[in-house]
PDB file of N, CA and C in Angstrom:
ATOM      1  N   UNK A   1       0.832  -1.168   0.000  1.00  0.00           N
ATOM      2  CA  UNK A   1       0.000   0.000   0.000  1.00  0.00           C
ATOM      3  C   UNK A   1       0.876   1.230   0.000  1.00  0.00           C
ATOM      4  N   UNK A   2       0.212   2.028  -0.348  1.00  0.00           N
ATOM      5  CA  UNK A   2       1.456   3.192  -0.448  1.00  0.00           C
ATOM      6  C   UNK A   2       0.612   4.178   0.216  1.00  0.00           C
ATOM      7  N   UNK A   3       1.459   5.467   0.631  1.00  0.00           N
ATOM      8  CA  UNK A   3       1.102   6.731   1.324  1.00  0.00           C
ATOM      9  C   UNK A   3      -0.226   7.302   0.724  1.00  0.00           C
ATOM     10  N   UNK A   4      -0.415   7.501  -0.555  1.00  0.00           N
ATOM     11  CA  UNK A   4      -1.442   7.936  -1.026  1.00  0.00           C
ATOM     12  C   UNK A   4      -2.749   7.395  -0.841  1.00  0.00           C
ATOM     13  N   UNK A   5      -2.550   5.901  -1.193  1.00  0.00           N
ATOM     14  CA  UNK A   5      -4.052   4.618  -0.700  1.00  0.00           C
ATOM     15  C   UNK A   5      -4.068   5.043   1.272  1.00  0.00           C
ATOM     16  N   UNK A   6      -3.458   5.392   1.491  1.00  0.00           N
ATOM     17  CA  UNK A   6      -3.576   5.649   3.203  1.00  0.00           C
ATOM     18  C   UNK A   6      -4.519   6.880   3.357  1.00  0.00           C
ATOM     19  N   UNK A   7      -4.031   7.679   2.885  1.00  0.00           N
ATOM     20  CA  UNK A   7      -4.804   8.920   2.725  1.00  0.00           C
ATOM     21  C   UNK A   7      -5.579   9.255   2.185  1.00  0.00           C
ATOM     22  N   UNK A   8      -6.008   8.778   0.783  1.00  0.00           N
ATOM     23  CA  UNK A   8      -7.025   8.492   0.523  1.00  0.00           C
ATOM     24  C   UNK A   8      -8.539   8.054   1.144  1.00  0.00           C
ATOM     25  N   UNK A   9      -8.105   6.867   2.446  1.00  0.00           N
ATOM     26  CA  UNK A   9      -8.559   6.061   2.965  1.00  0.00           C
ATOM     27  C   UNK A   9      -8.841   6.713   4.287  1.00  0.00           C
ATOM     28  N   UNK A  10      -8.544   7.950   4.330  1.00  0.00           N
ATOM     29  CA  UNK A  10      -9.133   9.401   6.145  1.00  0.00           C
ATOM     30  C   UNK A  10      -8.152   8.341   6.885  1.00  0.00           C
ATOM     31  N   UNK A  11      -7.266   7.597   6.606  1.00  0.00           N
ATOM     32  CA  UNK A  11      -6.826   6.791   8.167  1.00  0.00           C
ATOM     33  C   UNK A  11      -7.865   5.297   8.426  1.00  0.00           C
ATOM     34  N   UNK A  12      -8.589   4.958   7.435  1.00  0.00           N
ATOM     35  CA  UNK A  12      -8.631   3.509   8.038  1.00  0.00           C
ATOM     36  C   UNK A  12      -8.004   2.414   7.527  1.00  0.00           C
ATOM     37  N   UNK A  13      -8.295   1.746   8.132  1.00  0.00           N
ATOM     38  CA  UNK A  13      -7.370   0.267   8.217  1.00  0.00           C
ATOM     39  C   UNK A  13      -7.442  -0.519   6.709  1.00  0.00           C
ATOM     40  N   UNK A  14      -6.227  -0.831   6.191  1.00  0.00           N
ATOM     41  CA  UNK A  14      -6.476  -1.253   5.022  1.00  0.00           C
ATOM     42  C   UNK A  14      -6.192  -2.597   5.120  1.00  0.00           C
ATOM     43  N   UNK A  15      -6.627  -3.702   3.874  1.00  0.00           N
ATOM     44  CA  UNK A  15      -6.318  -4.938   3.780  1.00  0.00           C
ATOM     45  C   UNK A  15      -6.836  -5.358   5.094  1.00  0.00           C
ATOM     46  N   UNK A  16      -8.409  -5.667   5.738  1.00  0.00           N
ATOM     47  CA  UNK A  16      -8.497  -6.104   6.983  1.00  0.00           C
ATOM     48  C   UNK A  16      -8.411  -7.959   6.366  1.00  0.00           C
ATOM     49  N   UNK A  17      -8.364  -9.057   7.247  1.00  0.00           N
ATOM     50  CA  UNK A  17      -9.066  -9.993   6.959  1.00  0.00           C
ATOM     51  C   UNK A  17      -8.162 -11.369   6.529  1.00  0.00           C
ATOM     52  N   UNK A  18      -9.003 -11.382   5.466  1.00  0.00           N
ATOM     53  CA  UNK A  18      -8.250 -12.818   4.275  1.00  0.00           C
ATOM     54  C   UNK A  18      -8.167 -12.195   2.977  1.00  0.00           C
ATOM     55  N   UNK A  19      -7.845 -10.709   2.744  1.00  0.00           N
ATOM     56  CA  UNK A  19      -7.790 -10.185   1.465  1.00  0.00           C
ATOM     57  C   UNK A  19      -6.322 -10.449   1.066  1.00  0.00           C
ATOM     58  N   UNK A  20      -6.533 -10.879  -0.275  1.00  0.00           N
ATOM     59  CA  UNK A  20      -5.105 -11.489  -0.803  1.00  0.00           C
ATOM     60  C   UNK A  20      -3.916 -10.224  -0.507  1.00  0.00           C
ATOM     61  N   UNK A  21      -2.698 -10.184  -1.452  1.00  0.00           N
ATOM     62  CA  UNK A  21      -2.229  -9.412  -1.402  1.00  0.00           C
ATOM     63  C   UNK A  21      -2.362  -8.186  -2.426  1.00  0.00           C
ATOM     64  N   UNK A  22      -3.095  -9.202  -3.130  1.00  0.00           N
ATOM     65  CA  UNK A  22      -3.357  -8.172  -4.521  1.00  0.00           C
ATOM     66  C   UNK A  22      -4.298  -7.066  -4.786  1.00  0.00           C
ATOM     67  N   UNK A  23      -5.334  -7.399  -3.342  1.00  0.00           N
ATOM     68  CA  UNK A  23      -6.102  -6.214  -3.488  1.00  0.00           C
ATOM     69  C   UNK A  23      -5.919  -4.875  -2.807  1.00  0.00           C
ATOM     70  N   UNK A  24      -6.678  -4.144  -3.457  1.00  0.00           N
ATOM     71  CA  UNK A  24      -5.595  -2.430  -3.050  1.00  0.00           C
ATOM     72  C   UNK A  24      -6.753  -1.631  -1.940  1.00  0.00           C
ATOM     73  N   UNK A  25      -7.683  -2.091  -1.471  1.00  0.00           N
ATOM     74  CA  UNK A  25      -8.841  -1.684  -0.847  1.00  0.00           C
ATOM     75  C   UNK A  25      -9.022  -2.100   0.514  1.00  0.00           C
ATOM     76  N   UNK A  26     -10.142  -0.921   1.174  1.00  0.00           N
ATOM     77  CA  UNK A  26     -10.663  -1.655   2.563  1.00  0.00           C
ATOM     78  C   UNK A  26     -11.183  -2.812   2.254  1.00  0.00           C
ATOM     79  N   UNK A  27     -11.014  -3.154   3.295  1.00  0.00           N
ATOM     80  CA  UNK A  27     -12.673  -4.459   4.057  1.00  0.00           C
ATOM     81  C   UNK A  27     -13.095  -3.958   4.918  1.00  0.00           C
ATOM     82  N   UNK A  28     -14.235  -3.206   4.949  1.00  0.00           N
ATOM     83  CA  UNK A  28     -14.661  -2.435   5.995  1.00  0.00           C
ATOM     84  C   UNK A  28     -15.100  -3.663   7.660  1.00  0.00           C
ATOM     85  N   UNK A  29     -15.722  -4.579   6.525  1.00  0.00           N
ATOM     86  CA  UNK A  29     -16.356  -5.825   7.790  1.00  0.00           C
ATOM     87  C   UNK A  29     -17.362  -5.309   8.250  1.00  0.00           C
ATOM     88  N   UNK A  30     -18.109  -4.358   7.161  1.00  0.00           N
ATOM     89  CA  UNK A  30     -19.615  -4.063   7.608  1.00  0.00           C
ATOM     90  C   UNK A  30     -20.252  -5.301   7.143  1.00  0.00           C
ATOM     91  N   UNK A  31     -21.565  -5.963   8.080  1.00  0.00           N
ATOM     92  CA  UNK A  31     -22.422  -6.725   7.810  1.00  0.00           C
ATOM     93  C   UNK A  31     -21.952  -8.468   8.077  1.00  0.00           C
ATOM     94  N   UNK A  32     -21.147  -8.952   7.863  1.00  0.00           N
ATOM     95  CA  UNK A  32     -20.810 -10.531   8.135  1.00  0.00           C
ATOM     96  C   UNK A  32     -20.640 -11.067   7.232  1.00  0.00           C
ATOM     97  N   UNK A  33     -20.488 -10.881   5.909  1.00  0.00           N
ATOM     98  CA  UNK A  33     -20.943 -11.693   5.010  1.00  0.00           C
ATOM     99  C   UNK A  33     -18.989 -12.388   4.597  1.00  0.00           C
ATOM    100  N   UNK A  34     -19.345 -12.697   5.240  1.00  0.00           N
ATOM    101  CA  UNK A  34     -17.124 -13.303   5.438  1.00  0.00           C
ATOM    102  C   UNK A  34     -16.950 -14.248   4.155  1.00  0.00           C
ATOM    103  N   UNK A  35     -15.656 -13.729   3.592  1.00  0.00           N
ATOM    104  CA  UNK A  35     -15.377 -14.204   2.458  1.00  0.00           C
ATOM    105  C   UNK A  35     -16.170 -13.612   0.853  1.00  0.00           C
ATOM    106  N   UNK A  36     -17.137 -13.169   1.101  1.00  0.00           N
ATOM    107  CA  UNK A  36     -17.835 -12.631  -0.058  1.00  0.00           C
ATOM    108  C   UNK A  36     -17.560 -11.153   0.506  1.00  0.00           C
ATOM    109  N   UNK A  37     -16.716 -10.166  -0.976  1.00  0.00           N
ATOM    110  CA  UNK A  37     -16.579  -9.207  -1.085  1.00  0.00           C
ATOM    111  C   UNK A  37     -17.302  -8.468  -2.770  1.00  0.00           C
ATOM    112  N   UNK A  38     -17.429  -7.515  -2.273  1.00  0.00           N
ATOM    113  CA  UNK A  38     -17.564  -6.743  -3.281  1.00  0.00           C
ATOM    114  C   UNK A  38     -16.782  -5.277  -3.552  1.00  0.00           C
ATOM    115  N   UNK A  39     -16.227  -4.629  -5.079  1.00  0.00           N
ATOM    116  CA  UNK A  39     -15.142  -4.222  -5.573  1.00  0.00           C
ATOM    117  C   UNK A  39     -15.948  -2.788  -5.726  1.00  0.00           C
ATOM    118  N   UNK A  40     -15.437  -1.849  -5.837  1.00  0.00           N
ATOM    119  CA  UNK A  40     -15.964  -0.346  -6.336  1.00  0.00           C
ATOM    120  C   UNK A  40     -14.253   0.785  -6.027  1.00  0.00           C
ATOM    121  N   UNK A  41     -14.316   1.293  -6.880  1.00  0.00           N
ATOM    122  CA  UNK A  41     -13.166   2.236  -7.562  1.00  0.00           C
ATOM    123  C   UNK A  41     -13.784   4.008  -6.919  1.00  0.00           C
ATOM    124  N   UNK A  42     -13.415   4.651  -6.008  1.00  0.00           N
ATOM    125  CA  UNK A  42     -13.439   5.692  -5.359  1.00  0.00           C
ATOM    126  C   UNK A  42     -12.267   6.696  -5.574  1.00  0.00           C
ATOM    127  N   UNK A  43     -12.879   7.968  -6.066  1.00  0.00           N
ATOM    128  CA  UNK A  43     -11.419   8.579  -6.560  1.00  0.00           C
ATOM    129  C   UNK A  43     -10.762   7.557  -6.970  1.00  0.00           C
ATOM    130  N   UNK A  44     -10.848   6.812  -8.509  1.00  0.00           N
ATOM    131  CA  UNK A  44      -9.204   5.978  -9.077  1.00  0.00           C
ATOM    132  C   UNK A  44      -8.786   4.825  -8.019  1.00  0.00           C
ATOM    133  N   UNK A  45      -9.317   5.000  -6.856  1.00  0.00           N
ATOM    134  CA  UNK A  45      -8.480   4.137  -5.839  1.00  0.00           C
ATOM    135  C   UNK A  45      -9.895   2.950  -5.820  1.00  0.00           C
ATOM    136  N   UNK A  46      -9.132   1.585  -6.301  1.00  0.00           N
ATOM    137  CA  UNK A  46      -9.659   0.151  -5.926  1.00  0.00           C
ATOM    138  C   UNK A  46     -10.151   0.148  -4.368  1.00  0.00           C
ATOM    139  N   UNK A  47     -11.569  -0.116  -3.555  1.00  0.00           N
ATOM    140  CA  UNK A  47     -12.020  -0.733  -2.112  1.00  0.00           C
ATOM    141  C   UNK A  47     -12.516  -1.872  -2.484  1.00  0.00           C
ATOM    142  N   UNK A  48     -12.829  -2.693  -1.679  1.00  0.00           N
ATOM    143  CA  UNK A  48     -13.436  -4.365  -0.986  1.00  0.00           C
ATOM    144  C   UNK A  48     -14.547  -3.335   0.138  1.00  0.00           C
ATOM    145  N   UNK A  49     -15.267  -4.118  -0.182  1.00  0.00           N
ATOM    146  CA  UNK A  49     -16.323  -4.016   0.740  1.00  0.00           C
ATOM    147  C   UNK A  49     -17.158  -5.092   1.128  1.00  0.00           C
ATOM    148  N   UNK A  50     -17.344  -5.520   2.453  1.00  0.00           N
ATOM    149  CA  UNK A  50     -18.198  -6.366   2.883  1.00  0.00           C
ATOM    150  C   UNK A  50     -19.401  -7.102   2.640  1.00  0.00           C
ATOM    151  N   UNK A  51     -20.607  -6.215   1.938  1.00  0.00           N
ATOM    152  CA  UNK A  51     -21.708  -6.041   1.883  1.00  0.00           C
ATOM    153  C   UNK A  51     -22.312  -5.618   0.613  1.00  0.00           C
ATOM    154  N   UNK A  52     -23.356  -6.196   0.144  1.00  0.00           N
ATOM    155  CA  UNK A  52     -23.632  -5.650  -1.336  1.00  0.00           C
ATOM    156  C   UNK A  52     -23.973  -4.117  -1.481  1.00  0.00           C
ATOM    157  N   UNK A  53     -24.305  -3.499  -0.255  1.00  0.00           N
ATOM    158  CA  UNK A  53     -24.479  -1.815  -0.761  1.00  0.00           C
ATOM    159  C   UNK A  53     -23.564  -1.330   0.082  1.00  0.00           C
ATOM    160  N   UNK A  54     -23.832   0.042   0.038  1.00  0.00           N
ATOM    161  CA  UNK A  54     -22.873   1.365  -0.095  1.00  0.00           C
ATOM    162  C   UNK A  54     -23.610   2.296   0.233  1.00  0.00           C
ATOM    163  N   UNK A  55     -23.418   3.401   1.422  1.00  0.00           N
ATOM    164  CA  UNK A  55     -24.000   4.852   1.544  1.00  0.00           C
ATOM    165  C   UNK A  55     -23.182   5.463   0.727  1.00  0.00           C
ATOM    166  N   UNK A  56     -24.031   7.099   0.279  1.00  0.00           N
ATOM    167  CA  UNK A  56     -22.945   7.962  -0.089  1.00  0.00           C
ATOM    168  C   UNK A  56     -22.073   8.399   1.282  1.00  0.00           C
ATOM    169  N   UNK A  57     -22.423   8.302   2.197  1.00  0.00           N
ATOM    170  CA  UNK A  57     -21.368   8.484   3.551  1.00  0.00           C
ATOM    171  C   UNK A  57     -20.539   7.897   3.600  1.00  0.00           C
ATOM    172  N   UNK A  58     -20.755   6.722   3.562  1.00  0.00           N
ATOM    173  CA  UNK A  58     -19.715   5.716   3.813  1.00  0.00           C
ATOM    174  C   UNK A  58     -18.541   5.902   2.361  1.00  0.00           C
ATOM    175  N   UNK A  59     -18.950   6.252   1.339  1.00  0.00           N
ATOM    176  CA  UNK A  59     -18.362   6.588  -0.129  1.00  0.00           C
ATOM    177  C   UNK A  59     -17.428   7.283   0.554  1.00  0.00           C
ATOM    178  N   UNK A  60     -17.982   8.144   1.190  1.00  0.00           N
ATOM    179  CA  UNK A  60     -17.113   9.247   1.290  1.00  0.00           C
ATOM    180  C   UNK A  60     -16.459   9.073   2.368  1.00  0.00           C
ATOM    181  N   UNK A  61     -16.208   8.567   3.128  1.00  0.00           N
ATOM    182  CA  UNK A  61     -15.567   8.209   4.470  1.00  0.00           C
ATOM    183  C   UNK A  61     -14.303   7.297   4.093  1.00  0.00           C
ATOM    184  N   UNK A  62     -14.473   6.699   2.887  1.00  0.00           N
ATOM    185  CA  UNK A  62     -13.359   5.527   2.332  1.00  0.00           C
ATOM    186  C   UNK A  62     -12.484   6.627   1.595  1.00  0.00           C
ATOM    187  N   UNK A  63     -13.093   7.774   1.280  1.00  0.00           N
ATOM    188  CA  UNK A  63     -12.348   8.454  -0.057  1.00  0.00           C
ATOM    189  C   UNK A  63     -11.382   9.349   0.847  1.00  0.00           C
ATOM    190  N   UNK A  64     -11.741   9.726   2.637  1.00  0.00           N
ATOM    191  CA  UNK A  64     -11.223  10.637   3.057  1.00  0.00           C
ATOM    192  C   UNK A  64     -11.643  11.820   2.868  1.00  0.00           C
ATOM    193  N   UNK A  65     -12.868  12.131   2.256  1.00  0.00           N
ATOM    194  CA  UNK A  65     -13.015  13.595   1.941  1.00  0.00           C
ATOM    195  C   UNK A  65     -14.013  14.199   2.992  1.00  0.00           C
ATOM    196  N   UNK A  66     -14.171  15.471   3.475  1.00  0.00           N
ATOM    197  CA  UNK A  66     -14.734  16.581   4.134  1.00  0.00           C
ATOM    198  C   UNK A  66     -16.176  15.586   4.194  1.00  0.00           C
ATOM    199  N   UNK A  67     -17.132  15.566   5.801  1.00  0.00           N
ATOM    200  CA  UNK A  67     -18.527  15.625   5.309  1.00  0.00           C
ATOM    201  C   UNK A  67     -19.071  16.874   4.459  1.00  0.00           C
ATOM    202  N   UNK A  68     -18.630  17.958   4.386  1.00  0.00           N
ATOM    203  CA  UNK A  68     -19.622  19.024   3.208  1.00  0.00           C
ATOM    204  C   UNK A  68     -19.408  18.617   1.726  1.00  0.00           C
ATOM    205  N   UNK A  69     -18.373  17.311   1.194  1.00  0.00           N
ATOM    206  CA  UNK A  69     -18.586  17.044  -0.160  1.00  0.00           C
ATOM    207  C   UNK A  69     -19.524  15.758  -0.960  1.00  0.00           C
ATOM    208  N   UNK A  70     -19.525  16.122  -1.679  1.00  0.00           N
ATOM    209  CA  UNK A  70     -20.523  14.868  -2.613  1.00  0.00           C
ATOM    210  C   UNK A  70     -20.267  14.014  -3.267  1.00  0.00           C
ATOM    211  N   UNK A  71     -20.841  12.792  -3.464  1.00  0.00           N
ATOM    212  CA  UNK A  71     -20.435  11.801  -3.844  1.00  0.00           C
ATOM    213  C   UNK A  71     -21.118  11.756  -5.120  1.00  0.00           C
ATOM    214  N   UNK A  72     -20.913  11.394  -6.656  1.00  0.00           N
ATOM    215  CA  UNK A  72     -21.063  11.039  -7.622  1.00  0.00           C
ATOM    216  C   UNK A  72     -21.119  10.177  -8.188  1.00  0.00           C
ATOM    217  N   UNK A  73     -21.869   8.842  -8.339  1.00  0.00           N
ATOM    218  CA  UNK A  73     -21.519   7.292  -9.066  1.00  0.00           C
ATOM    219  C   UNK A  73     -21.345   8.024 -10.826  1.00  0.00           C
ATOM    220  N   UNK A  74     -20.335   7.522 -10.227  1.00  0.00           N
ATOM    221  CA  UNK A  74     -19.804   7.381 -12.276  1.00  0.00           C
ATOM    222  C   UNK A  74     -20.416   6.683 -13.114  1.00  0.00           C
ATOM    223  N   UNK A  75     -20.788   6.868 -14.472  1.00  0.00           N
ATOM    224  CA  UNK A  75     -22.343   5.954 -15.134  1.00  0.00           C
ATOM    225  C   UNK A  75     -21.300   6.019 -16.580  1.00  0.00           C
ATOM    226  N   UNK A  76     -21.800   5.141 -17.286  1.00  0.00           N
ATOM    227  CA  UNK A  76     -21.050   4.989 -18.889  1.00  0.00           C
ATOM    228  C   UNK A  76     -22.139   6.070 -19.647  1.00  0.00           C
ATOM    229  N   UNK A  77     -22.033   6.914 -20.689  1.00  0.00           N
ATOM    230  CA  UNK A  77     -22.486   7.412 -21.631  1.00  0.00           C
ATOM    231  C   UNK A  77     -23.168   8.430 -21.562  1.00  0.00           C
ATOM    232  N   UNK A  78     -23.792   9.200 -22.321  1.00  0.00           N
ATOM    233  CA  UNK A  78     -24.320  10.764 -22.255  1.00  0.00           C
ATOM    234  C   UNK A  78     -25.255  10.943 -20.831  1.00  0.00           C
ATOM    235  N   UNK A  79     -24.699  11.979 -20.540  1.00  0.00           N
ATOM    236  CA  UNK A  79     -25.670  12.581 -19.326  1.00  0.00           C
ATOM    237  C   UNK A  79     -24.527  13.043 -17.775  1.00  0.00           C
ATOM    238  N   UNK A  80     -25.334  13.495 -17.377  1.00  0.00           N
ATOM    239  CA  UNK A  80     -24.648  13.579 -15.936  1.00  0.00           C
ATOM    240  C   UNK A  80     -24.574  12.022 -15.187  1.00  0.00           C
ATOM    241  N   UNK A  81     -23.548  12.104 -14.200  1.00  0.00           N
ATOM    242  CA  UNK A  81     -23.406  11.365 -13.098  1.00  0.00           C
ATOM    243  C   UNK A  81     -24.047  11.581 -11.568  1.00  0.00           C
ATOM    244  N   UNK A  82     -25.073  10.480 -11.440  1.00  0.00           N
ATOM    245  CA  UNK A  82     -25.671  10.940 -10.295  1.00  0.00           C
ATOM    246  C   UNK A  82     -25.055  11.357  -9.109  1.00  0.00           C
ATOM    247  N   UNK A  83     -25.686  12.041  -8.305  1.00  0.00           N
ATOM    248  CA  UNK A  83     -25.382  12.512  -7.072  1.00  0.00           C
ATOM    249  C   UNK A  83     -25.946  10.973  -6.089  1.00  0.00           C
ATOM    250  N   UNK A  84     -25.096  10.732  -4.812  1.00  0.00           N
ATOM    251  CA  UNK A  84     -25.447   9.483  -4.102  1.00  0.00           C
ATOM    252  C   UNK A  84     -25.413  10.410  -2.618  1.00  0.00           C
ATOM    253  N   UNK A  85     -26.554  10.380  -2.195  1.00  0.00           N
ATOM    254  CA  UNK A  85     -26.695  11.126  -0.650  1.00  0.00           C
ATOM    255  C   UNK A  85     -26.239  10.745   0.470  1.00  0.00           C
ATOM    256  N   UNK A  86     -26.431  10.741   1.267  1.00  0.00           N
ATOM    257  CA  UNK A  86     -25.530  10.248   2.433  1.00  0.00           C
ATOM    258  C   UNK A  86     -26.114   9.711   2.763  1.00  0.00           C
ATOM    259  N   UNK A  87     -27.636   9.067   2.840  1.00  0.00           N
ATOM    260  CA  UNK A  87     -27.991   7.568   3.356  1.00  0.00           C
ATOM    261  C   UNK A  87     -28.623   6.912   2.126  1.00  0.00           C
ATOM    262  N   UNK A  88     -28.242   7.339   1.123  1.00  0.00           N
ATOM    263  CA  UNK A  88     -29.126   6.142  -0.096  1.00  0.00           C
ATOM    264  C   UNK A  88     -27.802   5.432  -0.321  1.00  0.00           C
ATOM    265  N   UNK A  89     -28.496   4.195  -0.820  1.00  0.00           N
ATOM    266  CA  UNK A  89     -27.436   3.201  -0.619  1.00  0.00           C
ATOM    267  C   UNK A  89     -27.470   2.925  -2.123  1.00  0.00           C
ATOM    268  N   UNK A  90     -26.358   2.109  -2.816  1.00  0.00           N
ATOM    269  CA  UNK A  90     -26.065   1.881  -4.018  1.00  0.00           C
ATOM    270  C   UNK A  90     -25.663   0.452  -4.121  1.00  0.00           C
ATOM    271  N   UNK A  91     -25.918  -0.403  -4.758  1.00  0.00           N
ATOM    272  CA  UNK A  91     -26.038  -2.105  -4.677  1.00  0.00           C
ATOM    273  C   UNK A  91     -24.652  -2.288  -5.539  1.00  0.00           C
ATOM    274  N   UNK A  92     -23.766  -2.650  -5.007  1.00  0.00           N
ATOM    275  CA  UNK A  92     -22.291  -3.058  -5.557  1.00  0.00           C
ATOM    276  C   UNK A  92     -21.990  -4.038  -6.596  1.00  0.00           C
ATOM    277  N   UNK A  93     -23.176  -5.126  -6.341  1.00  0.00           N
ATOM    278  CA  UNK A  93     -23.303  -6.238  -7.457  1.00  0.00           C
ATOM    279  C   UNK A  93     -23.021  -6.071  -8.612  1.00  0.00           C
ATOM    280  N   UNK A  94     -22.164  -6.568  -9.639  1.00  0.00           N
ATOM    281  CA  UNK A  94     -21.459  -5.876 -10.983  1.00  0.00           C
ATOM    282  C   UNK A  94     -22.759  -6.422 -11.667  1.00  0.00           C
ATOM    283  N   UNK A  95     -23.293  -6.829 -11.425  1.00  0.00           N
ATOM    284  CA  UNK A  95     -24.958  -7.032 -12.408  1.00  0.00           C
ATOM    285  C   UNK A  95     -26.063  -6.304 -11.755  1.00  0.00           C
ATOM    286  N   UNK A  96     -25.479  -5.263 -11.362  1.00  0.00           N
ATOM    287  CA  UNK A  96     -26.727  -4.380 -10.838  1.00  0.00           C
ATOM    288  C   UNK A  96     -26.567  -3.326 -11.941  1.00  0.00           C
ATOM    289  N   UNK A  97     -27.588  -2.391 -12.224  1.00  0.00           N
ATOM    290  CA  UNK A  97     -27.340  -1.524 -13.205  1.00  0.00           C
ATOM    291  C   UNK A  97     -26.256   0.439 -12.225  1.00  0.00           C
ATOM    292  N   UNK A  98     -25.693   0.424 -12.947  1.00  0.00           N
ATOM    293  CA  UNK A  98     -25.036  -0.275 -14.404  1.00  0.00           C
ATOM    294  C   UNK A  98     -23.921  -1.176 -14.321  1.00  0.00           C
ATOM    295  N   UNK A  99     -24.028  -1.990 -15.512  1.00  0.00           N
ATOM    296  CA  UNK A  99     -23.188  -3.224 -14.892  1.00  0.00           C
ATOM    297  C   UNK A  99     -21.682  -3.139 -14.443  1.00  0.00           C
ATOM    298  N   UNK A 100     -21.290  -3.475 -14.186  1.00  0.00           N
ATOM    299  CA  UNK A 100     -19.771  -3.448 -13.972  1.00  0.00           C
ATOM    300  C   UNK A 100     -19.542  -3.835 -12.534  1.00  0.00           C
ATOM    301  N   UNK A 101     -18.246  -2.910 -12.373  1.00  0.00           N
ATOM    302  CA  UNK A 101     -17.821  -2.452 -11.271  1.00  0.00           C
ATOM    303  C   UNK A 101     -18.028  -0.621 -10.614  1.00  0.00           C
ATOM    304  N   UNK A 102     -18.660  -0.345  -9.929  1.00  0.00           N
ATOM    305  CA  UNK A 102     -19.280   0.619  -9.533  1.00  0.00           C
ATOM    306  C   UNK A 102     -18.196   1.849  -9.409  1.00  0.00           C
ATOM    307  N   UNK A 103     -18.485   2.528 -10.481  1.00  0.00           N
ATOM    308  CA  UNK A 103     -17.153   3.785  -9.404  1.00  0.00           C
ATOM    309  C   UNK A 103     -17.792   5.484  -9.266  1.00  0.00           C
ATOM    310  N   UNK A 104     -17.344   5.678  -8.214  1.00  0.00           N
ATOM    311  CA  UNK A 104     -17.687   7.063  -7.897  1.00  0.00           C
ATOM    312  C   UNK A 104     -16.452   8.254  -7.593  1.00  0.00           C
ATOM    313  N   UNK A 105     -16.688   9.454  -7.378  1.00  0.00           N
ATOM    314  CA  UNK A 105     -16.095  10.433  -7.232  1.00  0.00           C
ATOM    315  C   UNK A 105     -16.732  11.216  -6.128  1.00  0.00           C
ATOM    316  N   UNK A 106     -15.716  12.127  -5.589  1.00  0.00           N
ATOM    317  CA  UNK A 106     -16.093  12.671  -4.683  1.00  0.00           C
ATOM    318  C   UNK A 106     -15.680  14.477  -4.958  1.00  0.00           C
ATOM    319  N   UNK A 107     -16.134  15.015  -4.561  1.00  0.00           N
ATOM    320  CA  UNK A 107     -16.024  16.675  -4.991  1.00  0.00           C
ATOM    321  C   UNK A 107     -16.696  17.615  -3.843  1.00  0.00           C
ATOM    322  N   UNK A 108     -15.970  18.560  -4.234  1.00  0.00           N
ATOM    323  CA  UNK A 108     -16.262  20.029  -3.121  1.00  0.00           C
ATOM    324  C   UNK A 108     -17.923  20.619  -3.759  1.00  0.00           C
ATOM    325  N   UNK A 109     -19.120  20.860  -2.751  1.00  0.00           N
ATOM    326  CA  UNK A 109     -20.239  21.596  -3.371  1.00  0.00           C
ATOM    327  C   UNK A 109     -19.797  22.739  -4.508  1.00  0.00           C
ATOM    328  N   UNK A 110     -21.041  22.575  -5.329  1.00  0.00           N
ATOM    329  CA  UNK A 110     -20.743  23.693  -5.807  1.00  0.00           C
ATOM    330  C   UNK A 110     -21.192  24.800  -5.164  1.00  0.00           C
ATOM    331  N   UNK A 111     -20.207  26.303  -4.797  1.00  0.00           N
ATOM    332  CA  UNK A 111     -20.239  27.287  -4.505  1.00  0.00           C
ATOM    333  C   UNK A 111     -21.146  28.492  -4.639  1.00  0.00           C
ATOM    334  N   UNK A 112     -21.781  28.235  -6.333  1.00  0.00           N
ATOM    335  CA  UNK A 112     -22.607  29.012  -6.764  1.00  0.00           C
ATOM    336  C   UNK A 112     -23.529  28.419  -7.699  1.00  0.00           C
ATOM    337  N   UNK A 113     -24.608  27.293  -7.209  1.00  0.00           N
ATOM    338  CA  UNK A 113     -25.117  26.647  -7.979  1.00  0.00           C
ATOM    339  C   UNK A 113     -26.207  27.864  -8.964  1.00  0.00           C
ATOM    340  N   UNK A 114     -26.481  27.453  -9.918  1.00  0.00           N
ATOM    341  CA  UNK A 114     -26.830  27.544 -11.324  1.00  0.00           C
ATOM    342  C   UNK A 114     -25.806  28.673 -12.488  1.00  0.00           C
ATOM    343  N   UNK A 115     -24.979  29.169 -11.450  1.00  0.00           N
ATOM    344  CA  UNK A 115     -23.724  29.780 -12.012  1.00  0.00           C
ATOM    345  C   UNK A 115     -22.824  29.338 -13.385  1.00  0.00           C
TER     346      UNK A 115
END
């Protein structure tokens, strides 16, 4: 792991568990579901996560960023990228729509919305 995946990560614990060496993410060890993980890409940076969903809080708590910023799931093709709130949850399953592997971003409010 390197300095950056640390910080990225606000200071939590990385690689908890039976995660190989190869993966670059938490295991938060929310929920029980031991041995079944699920993958999502936060800011560029690879997490493991416990559990098939995701708050935008918790998004943002892995990314290290401010509670006043927002979380964004990244989507393939024309349009904006939704906004993910701080208690709606987002289903990690790479066959959930949209398919894949789930990734989001995190960003400062905007300052002067409709500006």
């Amino acid at each position: 792991m390197t300095e950056n995946d640390q910080a990225s990560s606000g200071g939590v614990s990385q690689g908890k568990g039976n995660a190989s060496a190869g993966d670059k993410g938490d295991n938060q060890g929310h929920g029980g579901n031991q041995g079944l993980q699920f993958h999502l890409i936060v800011n560029r940076v690879e997490h493991n996560w416990a559990t098939e969903t995701i708050t935008g809080a918790e998004i943002r708590h892995l990314a290290g960023s401010p509670a006043d910023w927002v979380v964004n799931q990244i989507v393939p093709g024309p349009g904006g990228d939704p906004e993910i709130g701080d208690g709606q949850a987002v289903h990690l399953d790479e066959k959930a729509p949209p398919p894949g592997r789930k990734r989001f971003t995190t960003r400062k409010p905007a300052t002067s919305p409709g500006a």
